[in-house]
Protein backbone atom coordinates (compact mmCIF):
# COMPACT_ATOMS: atom_id res chain seq x y z
CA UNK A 1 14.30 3.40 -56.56
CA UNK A 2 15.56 6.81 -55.10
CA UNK A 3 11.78 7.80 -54.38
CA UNK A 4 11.68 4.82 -52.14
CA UNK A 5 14.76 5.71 -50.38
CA UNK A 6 13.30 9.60 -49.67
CA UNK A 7 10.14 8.18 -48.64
CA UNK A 8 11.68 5.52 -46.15
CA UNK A 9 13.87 8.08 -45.06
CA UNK A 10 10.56 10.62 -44.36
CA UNK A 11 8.76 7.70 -42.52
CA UNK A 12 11.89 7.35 -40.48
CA UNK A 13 12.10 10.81 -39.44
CA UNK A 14 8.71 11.36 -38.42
CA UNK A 15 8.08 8.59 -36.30
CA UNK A 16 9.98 10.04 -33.40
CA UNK A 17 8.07 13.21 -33.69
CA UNK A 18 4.70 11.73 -33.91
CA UNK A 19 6.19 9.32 -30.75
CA UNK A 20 7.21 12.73 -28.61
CA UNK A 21 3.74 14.47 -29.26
CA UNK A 22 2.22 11.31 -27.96
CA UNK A 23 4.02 10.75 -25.22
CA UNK A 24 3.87 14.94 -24.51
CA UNK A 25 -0.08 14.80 -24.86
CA UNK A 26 -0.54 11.97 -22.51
CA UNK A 27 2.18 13.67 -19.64
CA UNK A 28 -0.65 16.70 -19.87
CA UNK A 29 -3.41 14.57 -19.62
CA UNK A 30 -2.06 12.53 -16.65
CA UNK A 31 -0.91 15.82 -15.07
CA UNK A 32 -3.98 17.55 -15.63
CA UNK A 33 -5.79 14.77 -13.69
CA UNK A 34 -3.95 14.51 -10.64
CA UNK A 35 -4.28 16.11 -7.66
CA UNK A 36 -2.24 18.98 -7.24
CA UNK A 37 -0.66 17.74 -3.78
CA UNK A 38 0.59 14.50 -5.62
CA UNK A 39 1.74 17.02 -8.61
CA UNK A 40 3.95 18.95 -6.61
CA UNK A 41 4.93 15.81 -3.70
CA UNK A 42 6.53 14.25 -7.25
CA UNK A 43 7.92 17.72 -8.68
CA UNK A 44 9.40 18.11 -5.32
CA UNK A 45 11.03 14.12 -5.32
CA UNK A 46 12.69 14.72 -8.49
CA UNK A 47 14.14 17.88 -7.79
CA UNK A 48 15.60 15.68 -4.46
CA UNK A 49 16.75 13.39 -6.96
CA UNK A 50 18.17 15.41 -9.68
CA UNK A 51 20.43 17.16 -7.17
CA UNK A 52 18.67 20.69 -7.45
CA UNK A 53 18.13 22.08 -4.51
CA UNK A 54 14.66 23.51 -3.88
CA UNK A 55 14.84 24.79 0.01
């Protein structure tokens, strides 16, 4: 019974890293596909948006 609980427990900790590197792998894809005036147009919208100023 306690092997099931360490093995649930193991599952249940390793789906959010194997969820991050997915997500991570697919924002450098995307981002290695776009143009880089559309890259830095959004880079430059977020910074707007976060506050940060950037001029």
């Amino acid at each position: 019974m306690a092997t099931r609980t360490v093995q649930a427990e193991a599952q249940s900790s390793l789906l959010p890293i194997i969820f991050s590197a997915i997500i991570g792998i697919a924002v450098i894809f995307v981002s290695g596909h776009v143009q880089a005036g559309a890259l830095h147009d959004a880079a430059h919208d977020v910074r707007h948006a976060t506050g940060f100023p950037c001029h």
